[in-house]
N, C-alpha and C. Protein backbone atom coordinates (compact mmCIF):
# COMPACT_ATOMS: atom_id res chain seq x y z
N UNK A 1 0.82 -1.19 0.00
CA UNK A 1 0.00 0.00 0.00
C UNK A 1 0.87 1.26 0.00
N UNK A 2 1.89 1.53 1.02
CA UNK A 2 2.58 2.43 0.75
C UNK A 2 2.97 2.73 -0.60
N UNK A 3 3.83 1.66 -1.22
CA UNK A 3 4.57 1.62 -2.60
C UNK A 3 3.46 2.11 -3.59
N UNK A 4 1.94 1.98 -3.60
CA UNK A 4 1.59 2.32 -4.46
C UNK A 4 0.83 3.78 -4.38
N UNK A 5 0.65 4.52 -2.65
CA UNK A 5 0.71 5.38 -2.79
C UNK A 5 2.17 6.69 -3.00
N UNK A 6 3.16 5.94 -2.59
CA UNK A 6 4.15 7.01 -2.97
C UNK A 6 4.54 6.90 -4.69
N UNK A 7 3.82 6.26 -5.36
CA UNK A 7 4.05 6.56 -6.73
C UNK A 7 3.24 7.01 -7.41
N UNK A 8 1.81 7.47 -6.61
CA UNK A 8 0.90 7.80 -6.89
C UNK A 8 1.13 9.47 -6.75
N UNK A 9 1.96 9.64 -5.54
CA UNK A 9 2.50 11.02 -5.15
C UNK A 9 3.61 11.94 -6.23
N UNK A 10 4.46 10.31 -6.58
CA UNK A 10 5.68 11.21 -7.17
C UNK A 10 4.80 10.90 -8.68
N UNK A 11 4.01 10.54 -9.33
CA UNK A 11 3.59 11.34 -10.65
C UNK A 11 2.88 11.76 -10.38
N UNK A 12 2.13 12.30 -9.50
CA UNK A 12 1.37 13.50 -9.48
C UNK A 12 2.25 14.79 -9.36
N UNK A 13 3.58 14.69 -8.66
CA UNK A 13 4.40 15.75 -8.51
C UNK A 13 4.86 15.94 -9.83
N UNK A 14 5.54 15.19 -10.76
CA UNK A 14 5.81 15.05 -11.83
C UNK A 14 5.24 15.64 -13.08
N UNK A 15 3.38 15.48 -12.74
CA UNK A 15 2.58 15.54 -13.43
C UNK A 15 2.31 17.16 -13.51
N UNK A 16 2.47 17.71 -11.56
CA UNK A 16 2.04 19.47 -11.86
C UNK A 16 3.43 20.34 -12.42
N UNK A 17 4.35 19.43 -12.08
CA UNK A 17 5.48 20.24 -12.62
C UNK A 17 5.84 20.41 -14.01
N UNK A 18 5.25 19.15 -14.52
CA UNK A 18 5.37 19.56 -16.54
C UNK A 18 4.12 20.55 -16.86
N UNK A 19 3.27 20.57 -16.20
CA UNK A 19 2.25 21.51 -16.27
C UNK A 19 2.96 22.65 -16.24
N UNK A 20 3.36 23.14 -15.06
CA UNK A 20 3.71 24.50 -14.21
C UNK A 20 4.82 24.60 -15.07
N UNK A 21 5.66 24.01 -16.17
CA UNK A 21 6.22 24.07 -17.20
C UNK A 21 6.05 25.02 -18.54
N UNK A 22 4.63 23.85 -18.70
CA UNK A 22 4.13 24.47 -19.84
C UNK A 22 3.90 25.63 -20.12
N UNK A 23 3.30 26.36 -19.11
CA UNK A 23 2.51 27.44 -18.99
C UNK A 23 3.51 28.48 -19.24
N UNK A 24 4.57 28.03 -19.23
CA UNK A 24 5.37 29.18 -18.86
C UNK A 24 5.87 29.92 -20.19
N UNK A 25 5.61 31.17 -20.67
CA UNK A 25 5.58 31.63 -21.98
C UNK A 25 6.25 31.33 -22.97
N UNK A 26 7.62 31.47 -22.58
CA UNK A 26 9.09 30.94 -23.47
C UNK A 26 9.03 29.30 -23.94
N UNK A 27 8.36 28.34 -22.99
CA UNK A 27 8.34 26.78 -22.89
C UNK A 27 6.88 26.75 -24.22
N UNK A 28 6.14 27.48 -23.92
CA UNK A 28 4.83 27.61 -25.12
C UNK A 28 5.67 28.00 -26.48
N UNK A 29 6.53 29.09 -26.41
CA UNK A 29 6.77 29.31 -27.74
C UNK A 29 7.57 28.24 -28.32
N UNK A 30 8.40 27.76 -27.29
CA UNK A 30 10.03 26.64 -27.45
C UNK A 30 8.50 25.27 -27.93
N UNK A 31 7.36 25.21 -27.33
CA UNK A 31 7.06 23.49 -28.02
C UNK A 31 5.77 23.94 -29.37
N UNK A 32 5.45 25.51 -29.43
CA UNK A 32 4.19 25.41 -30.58
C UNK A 32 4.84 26.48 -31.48
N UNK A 33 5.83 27.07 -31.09
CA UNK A 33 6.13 28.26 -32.42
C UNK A 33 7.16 28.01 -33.13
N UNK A 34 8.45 27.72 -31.80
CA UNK A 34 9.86 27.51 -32.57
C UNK A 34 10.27 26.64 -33.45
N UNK A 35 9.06 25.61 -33.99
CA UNK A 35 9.21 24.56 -34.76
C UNK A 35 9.81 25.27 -36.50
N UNK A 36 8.90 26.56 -36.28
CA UNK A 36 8.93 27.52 -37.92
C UNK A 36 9.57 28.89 -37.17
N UNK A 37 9.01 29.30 -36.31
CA UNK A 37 10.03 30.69 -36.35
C UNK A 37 11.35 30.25 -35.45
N UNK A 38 11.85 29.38 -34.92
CA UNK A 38 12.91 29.45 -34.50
C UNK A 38 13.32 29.65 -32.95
N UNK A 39 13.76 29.27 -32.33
CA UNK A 39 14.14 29.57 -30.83
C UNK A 39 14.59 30.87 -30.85
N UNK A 40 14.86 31.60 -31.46
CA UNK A 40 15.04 33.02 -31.66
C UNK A 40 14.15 34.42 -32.09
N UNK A 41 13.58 33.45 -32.80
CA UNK A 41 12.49 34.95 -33.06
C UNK A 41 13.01 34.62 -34.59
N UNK A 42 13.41 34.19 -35.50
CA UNK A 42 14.07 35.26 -36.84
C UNK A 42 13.29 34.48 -37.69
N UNK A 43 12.49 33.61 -37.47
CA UNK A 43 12.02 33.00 -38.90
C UNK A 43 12.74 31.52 -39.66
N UNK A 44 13.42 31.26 -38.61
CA UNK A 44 14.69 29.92 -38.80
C UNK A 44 14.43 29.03 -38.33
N UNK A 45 13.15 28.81 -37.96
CA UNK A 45 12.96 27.12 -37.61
C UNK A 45 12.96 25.37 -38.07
N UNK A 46 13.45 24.72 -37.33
CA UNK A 46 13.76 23.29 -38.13
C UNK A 46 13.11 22.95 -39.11
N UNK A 47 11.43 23.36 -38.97
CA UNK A 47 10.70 22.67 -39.86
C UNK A 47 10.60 23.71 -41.43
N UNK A 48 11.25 24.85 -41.49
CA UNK A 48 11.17 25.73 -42.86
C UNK A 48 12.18 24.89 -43.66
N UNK A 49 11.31 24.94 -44.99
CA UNK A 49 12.22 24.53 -46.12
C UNK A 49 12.12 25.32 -47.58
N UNK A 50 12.95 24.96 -48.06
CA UNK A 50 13.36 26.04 -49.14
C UNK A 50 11.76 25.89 -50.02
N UNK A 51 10.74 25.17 -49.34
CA UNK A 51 9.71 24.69 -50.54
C UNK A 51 8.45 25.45 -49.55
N UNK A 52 8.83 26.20 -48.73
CA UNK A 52 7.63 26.82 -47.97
C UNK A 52 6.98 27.78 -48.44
N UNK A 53 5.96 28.33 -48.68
CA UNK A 53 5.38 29.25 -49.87
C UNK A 53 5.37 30.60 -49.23
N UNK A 54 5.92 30.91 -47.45
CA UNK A 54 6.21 32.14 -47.45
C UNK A 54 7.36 31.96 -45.99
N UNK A 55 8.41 32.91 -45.74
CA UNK A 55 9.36 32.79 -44.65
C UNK A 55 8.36 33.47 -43.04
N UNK A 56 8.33 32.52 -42.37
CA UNK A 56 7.62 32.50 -41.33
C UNK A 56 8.48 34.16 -40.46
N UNK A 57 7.15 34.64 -39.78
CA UNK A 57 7.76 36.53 -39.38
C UNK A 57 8.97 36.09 -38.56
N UNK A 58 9.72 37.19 -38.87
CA UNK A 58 10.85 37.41 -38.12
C UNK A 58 10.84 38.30 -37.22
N UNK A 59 10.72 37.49 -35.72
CA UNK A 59 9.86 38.64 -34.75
C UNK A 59 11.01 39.62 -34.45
N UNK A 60 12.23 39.39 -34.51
CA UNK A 60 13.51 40.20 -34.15
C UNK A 60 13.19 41.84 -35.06
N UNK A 61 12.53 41.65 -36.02
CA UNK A 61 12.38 43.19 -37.12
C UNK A 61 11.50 44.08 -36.72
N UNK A 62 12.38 44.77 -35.66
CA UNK A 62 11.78 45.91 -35.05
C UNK A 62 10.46 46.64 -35.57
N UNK A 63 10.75 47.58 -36.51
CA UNK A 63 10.05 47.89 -38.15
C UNK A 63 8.92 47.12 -37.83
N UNK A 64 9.02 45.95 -38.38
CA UNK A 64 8.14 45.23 -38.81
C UNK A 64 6.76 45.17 -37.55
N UNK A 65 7.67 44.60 -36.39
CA UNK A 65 6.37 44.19 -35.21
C UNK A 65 5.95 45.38 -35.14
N UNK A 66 6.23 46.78 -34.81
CA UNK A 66 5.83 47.93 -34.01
C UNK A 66 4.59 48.51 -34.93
N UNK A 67 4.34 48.01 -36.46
CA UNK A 67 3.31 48.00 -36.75
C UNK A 67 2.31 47.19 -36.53
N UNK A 68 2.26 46.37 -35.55
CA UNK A 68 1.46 45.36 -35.07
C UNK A 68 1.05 45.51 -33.56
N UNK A 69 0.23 45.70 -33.41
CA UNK A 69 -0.66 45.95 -32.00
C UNK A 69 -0.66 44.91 -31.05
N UNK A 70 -1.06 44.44 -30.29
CA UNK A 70 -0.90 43.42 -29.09
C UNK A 70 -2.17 42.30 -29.61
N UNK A 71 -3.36 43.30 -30.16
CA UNK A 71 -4.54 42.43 -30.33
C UNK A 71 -4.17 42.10 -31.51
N UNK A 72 -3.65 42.41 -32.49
CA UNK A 72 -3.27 42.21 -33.77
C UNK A 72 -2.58 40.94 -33.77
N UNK A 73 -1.45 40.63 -33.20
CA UNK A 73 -0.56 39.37 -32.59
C UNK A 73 -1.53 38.54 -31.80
N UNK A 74 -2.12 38.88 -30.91
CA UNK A 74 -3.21 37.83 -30.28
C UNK A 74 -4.16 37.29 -31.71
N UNK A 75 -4.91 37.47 -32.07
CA UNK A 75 -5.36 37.28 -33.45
C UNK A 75 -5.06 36.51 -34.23
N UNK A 76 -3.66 36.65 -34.57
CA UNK A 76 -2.87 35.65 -35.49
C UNK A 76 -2.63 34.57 -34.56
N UNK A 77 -2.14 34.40 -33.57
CA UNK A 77 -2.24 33.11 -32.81
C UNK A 77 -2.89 32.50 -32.77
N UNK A 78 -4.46 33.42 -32.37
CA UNK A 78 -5.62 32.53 -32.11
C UNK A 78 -6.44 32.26 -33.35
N UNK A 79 -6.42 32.32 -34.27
CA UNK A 79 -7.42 32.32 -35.66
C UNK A 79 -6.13 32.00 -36.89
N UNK A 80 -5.00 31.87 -36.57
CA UNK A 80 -4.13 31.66 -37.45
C UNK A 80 -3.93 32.87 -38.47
N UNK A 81 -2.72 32.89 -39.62
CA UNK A 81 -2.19 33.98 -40.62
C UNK A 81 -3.58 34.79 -41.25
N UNK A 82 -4.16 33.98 -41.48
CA UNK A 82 -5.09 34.69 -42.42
C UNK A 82 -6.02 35.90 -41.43
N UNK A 83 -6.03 35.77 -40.47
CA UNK A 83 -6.80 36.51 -39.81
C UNK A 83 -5.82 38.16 -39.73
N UNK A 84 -4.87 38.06 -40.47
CA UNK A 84 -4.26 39.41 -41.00
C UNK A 84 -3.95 39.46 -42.42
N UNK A 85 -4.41 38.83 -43.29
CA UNK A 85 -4.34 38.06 -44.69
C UNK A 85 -2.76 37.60 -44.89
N UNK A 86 -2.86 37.06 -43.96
CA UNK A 86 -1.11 36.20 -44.14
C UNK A 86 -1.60 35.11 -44.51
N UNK A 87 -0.28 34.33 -44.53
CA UNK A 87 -0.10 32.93 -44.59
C UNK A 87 -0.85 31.81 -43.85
N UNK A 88 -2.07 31.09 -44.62
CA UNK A 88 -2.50 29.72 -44.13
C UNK A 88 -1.87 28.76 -43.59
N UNK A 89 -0.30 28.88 -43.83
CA UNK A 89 0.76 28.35 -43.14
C UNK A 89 0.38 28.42 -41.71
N UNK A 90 0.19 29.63 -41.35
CA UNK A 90 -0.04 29.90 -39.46
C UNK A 90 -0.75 29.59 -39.11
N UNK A 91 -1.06 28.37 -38.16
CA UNK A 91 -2.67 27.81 -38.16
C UNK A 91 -2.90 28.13 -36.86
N UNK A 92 -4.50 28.32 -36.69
CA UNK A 92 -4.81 28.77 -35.59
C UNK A 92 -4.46 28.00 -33.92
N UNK A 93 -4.22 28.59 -33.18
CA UNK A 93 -3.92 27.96 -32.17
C UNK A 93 -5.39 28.25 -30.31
N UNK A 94 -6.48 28.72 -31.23
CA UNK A 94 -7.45 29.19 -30.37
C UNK A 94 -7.81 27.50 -29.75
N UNK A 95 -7.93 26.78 -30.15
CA UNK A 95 -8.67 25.62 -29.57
C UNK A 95 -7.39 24.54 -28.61
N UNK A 96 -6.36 25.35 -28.47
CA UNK A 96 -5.50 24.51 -28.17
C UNK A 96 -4.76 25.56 -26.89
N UNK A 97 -4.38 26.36 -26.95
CA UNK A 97 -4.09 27.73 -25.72
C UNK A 97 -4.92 28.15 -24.90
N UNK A 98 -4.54 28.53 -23.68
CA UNK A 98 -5.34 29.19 -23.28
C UNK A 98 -5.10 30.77 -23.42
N UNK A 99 -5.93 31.66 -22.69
CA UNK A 99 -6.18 33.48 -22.89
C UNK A 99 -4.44 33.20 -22.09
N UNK A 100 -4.34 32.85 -21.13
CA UNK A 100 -2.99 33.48 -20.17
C UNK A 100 -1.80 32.80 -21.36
N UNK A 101 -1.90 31.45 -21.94
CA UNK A 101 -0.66 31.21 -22.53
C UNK A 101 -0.92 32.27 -24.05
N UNK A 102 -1.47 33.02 -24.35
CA UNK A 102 -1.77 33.67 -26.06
C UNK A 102 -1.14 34.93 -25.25
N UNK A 103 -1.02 35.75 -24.20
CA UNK A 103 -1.07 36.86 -23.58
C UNK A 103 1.07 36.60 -23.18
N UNK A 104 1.14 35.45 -22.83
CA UNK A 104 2.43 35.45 -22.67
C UNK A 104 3.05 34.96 -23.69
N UNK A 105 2.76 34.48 -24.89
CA UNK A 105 3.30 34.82 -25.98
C UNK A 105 3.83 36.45 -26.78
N UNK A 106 2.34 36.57 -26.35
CA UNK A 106 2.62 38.15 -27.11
C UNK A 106 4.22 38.56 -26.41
N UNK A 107 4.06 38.39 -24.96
CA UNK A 107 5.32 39.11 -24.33
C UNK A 107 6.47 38.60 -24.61
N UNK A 108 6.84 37.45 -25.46
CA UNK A 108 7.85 36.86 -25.60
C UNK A 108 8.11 37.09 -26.60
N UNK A 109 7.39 37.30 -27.80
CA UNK A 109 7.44 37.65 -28.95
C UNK A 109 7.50 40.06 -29.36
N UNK A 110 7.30 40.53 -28.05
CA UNK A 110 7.61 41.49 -27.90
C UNK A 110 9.15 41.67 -26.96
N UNK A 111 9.69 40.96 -26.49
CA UNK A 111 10.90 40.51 -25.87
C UNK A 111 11.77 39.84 -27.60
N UNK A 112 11.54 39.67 -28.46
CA UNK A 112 12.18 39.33 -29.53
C UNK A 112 12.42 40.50 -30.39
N UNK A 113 11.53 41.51 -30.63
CA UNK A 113 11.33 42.82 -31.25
C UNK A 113 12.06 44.02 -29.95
N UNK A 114 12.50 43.82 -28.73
CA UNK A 114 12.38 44.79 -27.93
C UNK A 114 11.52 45.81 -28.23
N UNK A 115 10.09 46.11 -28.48
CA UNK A 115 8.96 47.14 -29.28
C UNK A 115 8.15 47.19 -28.42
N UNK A 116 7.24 47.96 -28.07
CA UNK A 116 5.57 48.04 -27.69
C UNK A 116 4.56 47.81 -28.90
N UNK A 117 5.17 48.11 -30.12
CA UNK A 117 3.86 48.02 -30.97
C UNK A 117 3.34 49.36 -30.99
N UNK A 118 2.06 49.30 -32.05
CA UNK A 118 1.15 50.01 -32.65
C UNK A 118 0.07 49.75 -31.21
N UNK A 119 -0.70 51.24 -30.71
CA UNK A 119 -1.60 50.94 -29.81
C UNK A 119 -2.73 50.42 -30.33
């Protein structure tokens, strides 16, 4: 009885700590973004290939983000590219995030631009 409650304990410990992981903004972008934009921000991720029909944003281009608003970036996360007439490439990620992990994206992806954006 013991043995099967202390293993009942240590994956449950196990279990809130990959959670209390996840959540965490940089760990969201590192397992659903950096696949195409890159652990960096620039648009260099493992999965781009020379056959991709557009180069995924390069959040590092100052320029570029500060014309983009906070809700503007929330948007594209949650409804995917087209919801700014981008790329169908960007697929939506509303049914799969929650409001707090789409909100700490934005900040990680404004931590790549050092910018505030367009109000």
């Amino acid at each position: 009885m013991k043995k099967s409650t202390l293993l009942i304990a240590s994956l449950f410990i196990v279990f809130m700590t990959e959670a209390a992981c996840a959540s965490e903004p940089e760990a969201v972008f590192k397992f659903y973004c950096a696949q195409c934009h890159g652990l960096g921000g620039e648009g260099d991720g493992p999965n781009v290939t020379a056959d991709f029909a557009t180069d995924p944003r390069n959040f590092t281009k100052t320029a570029e983000m500060e014309k983009l608003s906070d809700a503007d970036i929330k948007n594209v996360i949650l409804d995917g590219g087209p919801a700014l007439s981008k790329s169908a490439l960007m697929p939506p990620w509303s049914k799969t995030l929650t409001g707090q992990e789409v909100d700490g994206l934005v900040q990680v992806l404004r931590g790549f631009c050092k910018c505030k954006g367009a109000p």
